[in-house]
Protein backbone atom coordinates (compact mmCIF):
# COMPACT_ATOMS: atom_id res chain seq x y z
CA UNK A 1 0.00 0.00 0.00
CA UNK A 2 1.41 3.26 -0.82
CA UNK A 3 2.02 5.35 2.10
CA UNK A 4 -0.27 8.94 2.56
CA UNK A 5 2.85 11.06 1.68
CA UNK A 6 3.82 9.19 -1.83
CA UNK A 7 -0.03 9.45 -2.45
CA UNK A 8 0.35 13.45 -2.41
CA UNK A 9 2.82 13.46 -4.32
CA UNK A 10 1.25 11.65 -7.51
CA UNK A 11 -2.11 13.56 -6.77
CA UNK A 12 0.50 17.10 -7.02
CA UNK A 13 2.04 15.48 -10.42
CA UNK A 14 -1.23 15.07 -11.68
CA UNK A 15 -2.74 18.81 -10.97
CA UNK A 16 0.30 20.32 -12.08
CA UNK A 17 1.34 18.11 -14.93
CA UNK A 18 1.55 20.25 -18.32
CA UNK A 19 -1.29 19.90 -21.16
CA UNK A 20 0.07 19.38 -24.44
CA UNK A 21 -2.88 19.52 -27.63
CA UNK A 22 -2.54 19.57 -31.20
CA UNK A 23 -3.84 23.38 -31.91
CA UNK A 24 -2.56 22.96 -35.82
CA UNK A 25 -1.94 21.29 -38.89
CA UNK A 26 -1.02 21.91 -42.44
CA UNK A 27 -0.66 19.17 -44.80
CA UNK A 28 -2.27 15.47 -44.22
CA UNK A 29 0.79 13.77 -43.68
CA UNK A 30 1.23 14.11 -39.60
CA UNK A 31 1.32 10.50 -37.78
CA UNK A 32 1.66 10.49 -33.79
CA UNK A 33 2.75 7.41 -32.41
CA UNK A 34 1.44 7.20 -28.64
CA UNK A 35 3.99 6.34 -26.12
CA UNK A 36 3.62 2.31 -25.38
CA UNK A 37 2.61 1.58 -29.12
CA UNK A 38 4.97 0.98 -32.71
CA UNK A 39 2.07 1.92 -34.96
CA UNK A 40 1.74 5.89 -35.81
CA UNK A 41 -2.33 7.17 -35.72
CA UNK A 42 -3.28 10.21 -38.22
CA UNK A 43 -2.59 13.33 -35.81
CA UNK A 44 -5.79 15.36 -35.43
CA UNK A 45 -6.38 19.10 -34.26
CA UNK A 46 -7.58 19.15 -30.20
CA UNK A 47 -5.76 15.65 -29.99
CA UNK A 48 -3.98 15.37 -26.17
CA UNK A 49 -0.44 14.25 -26.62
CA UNK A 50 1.27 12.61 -23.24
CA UNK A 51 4.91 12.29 -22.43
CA UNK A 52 6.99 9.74 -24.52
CA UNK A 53 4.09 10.50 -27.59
CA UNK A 54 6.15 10.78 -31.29
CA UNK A 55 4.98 13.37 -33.74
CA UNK A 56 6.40 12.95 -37.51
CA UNK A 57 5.78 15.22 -39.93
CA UNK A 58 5.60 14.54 -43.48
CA UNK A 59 6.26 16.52 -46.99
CA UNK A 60 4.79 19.46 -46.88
CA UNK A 61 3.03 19.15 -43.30
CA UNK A 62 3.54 21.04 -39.99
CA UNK A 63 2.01 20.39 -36.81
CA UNK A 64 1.32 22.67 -34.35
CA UNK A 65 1.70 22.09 -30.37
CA UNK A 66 0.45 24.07 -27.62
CA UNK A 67 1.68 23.87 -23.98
CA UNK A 68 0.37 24.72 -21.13
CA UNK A 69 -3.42 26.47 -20.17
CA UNK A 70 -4.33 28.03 -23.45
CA UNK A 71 -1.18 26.74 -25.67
CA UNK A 72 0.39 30.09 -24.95
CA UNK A 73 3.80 28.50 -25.62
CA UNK A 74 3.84 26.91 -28.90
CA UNK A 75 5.86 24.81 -30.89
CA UNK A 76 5.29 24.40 -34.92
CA UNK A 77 7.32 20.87 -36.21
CA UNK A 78 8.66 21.75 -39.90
CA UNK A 79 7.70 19.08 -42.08
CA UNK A 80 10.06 15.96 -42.77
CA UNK A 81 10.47 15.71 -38.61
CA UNK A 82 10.66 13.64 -36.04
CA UNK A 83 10.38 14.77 -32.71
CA UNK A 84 9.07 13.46 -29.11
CA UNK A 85 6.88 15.19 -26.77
CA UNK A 86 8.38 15.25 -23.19
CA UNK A 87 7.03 17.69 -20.80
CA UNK A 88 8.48 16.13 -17.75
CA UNK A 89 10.14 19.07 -15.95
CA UNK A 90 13.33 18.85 -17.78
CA UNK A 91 12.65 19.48 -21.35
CA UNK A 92 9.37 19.96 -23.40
CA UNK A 93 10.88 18.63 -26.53
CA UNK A 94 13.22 16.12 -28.11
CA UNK A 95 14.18 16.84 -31.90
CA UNK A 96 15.14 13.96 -33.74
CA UNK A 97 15.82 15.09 -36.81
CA UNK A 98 13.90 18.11 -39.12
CA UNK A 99 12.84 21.39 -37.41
CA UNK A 100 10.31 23.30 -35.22
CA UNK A 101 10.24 26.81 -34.05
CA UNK A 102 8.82 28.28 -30.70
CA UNK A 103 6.91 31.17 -29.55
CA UNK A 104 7.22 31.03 -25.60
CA UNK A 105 4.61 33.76 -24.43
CA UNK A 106 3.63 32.26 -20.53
CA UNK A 107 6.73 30.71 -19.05
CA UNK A 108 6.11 30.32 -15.36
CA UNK A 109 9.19 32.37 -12.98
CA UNK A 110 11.84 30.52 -12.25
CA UNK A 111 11.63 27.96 -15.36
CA UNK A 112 12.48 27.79 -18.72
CA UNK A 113 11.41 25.86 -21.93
CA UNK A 114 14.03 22.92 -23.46
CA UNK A 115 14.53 21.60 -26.33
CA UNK A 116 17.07 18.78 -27.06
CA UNK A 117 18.64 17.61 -29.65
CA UNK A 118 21.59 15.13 -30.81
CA UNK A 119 23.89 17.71 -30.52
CA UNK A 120 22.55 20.61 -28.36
CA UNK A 121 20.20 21.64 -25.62
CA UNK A 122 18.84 25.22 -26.29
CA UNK A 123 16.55 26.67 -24.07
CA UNK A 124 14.50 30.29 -23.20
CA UNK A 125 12.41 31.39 -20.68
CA UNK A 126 10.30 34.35 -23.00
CA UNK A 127 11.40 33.65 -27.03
CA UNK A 128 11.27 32.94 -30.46
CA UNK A 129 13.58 30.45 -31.90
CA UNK A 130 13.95 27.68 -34.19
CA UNK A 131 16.07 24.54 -34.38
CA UNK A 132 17.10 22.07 -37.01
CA UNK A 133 19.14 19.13 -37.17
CA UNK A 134 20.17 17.47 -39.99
CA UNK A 135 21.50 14.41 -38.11
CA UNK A 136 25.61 15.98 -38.31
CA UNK A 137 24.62 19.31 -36.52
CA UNK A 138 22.48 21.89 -35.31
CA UNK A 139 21.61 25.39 -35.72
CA UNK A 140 20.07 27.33 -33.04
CA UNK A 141 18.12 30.69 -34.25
CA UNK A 142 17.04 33.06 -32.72
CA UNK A 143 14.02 35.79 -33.32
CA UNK A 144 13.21 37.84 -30.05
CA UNK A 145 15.10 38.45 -27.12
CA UNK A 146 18.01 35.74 -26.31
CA UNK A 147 18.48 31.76 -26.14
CA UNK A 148 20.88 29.74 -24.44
CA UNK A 149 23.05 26.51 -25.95
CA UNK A 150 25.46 24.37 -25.20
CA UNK A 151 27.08 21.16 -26.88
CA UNK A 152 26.19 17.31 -25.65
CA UNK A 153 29.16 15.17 -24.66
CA UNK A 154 28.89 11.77 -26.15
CA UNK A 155 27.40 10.33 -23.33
CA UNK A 156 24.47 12.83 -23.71
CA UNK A 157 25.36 14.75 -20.18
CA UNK A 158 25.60 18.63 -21.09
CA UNK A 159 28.92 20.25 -22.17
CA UNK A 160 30.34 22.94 -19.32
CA UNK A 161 30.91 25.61 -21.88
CA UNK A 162 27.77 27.91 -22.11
CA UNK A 163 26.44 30.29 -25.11
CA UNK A 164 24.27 32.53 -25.41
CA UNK A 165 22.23 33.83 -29.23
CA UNK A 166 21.33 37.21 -28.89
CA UNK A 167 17.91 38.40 -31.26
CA UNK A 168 18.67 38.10 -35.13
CA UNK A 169 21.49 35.79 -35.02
CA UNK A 170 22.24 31.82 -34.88
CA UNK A 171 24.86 29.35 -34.15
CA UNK A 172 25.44 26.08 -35.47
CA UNK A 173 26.84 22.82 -33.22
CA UNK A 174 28.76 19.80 -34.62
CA UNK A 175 27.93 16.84 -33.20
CA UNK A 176 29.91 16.35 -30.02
CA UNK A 177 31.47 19.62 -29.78
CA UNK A 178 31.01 23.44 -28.72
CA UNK A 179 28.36 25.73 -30.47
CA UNK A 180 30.22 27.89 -33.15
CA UNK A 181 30.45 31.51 -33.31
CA UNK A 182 27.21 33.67 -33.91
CA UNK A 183 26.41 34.67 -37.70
CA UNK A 184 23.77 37.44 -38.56
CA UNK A 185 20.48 35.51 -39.61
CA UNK A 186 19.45 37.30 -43.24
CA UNK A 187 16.54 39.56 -42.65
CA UNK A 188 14.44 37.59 -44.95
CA UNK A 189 14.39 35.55 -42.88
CA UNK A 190 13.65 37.58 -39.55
CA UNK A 191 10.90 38.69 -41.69
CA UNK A 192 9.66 34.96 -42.35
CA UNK A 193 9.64 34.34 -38.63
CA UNK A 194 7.21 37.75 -37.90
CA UNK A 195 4.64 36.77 -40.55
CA UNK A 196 4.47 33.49 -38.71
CA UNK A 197 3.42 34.94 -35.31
CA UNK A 198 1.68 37.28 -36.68
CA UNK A 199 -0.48 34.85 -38.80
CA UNK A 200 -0.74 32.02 -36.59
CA UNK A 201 -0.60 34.16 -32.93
CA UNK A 202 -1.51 37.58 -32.92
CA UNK A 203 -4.55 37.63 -34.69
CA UNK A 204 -6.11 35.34 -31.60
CA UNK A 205 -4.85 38.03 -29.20
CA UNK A 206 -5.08 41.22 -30.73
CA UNK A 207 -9.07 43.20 -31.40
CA UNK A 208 -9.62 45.75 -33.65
CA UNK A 209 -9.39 48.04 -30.57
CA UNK A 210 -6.07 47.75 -29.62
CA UNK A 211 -4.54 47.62 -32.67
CA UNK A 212 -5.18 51.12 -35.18
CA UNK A 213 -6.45 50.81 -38.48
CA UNK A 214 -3.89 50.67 -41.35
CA UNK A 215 -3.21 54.54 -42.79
CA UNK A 216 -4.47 53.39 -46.40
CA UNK A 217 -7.37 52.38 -45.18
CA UNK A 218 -10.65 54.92 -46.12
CA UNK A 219 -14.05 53.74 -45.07
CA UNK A 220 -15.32 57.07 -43.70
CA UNK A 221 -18.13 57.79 -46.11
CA UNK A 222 -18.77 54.29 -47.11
CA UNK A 223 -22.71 53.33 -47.40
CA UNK A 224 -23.31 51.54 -43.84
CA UNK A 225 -24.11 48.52 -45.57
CA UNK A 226 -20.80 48.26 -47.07
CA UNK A 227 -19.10 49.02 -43.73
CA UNK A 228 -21.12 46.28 -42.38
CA UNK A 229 -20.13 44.01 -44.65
CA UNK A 230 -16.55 45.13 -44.34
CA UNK A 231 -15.88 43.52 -40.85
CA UNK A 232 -18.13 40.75 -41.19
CA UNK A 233 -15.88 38.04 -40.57
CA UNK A 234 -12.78 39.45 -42.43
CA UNK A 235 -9.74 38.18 -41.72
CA UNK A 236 -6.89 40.60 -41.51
CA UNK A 237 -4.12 40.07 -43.79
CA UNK A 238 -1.10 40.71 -41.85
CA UNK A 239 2.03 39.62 -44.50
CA UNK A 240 0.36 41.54 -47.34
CA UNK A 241 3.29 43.84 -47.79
CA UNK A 242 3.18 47.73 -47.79
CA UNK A 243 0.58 48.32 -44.63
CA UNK A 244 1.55 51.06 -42.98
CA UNK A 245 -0.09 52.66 -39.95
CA UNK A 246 0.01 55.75 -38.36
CA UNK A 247 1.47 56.21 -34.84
CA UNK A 248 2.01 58.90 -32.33
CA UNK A 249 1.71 60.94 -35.96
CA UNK A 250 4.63 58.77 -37.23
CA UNK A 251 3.81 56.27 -40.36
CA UNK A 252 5.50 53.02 -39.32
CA UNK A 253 5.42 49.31 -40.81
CA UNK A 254 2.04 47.05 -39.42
CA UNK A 255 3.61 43.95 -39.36
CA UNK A 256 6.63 45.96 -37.75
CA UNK A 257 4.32 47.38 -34.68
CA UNK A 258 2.22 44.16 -33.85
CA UNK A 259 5.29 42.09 -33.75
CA UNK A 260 6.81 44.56 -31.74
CA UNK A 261 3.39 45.08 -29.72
CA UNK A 262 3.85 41.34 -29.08
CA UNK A 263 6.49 41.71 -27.19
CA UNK A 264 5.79 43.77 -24.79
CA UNK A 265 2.45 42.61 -24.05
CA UNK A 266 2.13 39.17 -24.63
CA UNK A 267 -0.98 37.52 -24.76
CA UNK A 268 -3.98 38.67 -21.97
């Protein structure tokens, strides 16, 4: 019989152990392969995933995960991945091989969010990054604010050498040895990364009253019908390019201001 005290603990693990769901997809070729079995299962949207669950990602499909009340902190797996979901206090993900990038937006004080891979462990505690491994390395970028990294030994135990990647630049990690100096990460791709958040993130957190109307945009003496019809479930298109809007009397770049709105608010 298990004694009163080992009882609290599992009843604590259970209240406070992290939700994972599928809040994504793209594509019709994502398989999950539930911890315990050898045969992969079509991955559908709301679907809970548990510790030890495998989530591989075909050509041309993503998945996306969301962790935590709400999926706040969210991880998208690139397509051609394999990765394992393990949110068991040390780290929320294990890459395999393939990609994902994160949006962190609700990481509780005092922890951080881990990713490993064969040759790194990167982690953040309020981010945007990516990671891919290609099986003979890794590169670690990052989009907002800063990530740490470090090499794996080949035993797997953490290298003692620390790094940091500061916003807009990367660093790539051979197998079994130290990250490598940081390299600039071409604005296009910087750019990429904002039209991600702001297409797959923002729009779920941001209303029409917080966020001002784009300066080309002319409705004033518009027939009310028309207006109407207007914002009847119209989605806003955030990565058409040229939006500008007007702030504090200064024209400045939309997708420029909500990114940048994003991070220093968050979600409510």
């Amino acid at each position: 019989m298990l004694s009163a005290v080992v009882w609290a603990g599992l009843l604590c693990f259970t209240a406070f152990a992290e939700e994972v769901n599928v809040l994504a997809l793209t594509g019709g070729d994502v398989k999950v392969i539930k911890r315990g079995n050898n045969v992969g299962a079509l991955c559908e949207k709301g679907m809970a995933l548990v510790p030890g669950d495998w989530v591989r990602t075909g050509p041309g499909s993503t998945c996306t995960l969301g962790f935590g009340p709400g999926g706040k902190n969210r991880v998208t797996v690139e397509e051609n991945s394999l990765t394992i979901v393990k949110p068991d206090g040390y780290c929320k993900m294990q890459l395999l091989n393939g990609g994902l990038y994160t949006v962190l937006e609700n990481v509780a004080g005092g922890e951080v969010f881990r990713v490993t891979t064969p040759s790194v462990i990167t982690e953040a505690m309020s981010s945007g990054w990516a990671v891919r491994d290609n099986g003979s390395y890794t590169n670690v970028v990052c989009f907002d604010n800063e990530v740490f990294v470090c090499g794996l030994n080949q035993d797997g135990t953490a290298k003692e050498k620390q790094f940091w990647v500061k916003e807009g630049f990367q660093r790539k990690t051979v197998q079994f040895e130290d990250p490598g100096e940081e390299e600039k990460v071409p604005e296009e791709i910087m750019a990429w990364f904002r039209t991600q958040v702001l297409s797959h993130y923002l729009d779920k957190s941001l209303t029409e009253e917080n966020v001002p109307v784009p300066a080309v945009q002319d409705t004033a003496n518009a027939p009310a019908e028309e207006k109407a019809e207007e914002k009847k479930d119209k989605p806003r298109n955030y990565s058409a390019g040229g939006n500008t809007i007007m702030v504090d009397g200064e024209e400045v770049d939309l997708i420029e201001y909500i990114y940048r709105k994003r991070l220093q608010k968050g979600f409510e």
